[in-house]
Protein backbone atom coordinates (compact mmCIF):
# COMPACT_ATOMS: atom_id res chain seq x y z
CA UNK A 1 6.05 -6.78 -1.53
CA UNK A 2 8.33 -7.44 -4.91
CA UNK A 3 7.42 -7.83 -8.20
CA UNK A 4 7.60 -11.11 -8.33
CA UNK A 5 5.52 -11.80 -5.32
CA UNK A 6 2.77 -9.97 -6.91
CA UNK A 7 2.93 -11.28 -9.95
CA UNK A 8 3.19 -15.13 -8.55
CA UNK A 9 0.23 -13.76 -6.05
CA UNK A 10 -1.85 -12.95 -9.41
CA UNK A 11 -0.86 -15.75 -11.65
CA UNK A 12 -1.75 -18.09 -9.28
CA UNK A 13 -5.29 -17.37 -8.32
CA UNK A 14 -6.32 -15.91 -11.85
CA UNK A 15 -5.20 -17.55 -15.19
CA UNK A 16 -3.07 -15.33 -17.22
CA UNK A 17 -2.16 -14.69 -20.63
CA UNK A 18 -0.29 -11.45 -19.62
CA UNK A 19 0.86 -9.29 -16.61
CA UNK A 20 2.49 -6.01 -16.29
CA UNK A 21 3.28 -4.37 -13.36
CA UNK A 22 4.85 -1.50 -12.42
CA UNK A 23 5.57 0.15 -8.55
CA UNK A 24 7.64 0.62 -6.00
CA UNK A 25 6.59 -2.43 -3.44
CA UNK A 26 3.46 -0.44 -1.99
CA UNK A 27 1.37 1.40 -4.69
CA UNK A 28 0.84 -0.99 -7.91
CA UNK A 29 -0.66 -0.77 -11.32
CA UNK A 30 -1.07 -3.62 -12.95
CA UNK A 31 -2.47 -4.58 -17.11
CA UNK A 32 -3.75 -8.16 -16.52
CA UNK A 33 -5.02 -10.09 -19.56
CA UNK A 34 -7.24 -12.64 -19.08
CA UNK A 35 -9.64 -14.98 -20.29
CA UNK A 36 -11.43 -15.36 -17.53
CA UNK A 37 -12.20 -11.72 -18.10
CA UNK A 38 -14.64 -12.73 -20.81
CA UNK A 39 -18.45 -11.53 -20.34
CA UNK A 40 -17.36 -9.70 -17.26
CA UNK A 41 -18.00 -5.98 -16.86
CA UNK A 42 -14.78 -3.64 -15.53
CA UNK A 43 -16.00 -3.66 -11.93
CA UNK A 44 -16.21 -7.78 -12.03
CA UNK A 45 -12.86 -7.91 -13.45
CA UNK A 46 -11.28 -6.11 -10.94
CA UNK A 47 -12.74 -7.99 -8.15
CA UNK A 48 -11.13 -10.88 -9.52
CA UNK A 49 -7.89 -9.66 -9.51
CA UNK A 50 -8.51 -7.96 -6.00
CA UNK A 51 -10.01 -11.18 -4.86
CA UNK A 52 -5.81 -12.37 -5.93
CA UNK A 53 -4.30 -10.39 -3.17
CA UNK A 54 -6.19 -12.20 -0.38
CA UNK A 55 -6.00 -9.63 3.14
CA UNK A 56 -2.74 -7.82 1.90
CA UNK A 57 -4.73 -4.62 0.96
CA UNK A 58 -6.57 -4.90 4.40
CA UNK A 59 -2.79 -5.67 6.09
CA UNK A 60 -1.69 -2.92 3.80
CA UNK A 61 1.12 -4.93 2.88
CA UNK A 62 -0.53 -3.82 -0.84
CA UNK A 63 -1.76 -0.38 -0.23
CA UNK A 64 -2.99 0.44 -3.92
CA UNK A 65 -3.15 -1.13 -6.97
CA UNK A 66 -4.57 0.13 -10.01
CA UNK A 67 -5.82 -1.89 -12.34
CA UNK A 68 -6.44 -2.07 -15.84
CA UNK A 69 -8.44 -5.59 -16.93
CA UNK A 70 -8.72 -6.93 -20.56
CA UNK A 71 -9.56 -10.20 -22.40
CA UNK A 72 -7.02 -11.33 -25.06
CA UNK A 73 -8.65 -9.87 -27.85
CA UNK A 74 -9.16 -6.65 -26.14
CA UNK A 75 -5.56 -7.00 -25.50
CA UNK A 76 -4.67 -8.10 -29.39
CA UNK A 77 -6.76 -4.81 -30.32
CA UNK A 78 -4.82 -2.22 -27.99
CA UNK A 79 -1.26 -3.86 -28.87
CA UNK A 80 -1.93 -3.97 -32.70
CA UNK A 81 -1.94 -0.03 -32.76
């Protein structure tokens, strides 16, 4: 899988204010900002973006991806440092 797939494969089943991913077409991480993150804890939030990828991590097509989840303003915090 490419970038790009992933990327479309996350933007289009979660709405996004930010993705970052880095990997090399097999074993992802990813920094997705969200708003649909809000009043989720970390375990919700990364069922969401699991929930994304449809069977690829069962096909393996997507054999890890690590995650980390934020709102915007958890976002605005970490990037303002």
């Amino acid at each position: 899988m490419t970038h790009e797939e992933l990327q479309t494969l996350i933007s289009s089943n979660l709405p996004c204010e930010h993705i970052d991913l880095t990997g090399d077409g097999v074993h992802w991480e990813a920094i997705v900002v969200s708003s649909a993150f809000e009043g989720q804890r970390l375990i919700q939030r990364h069922q969401r973006v699991y929930a994304t990828l449809g069977g690829r991590m069962q096909s393996n097509e997507v054999h890890a991806l690590s995650i980390k989840a934020y709102t915007p303003a958890e976002w605005a915090v970490l990037t303002a440092q």
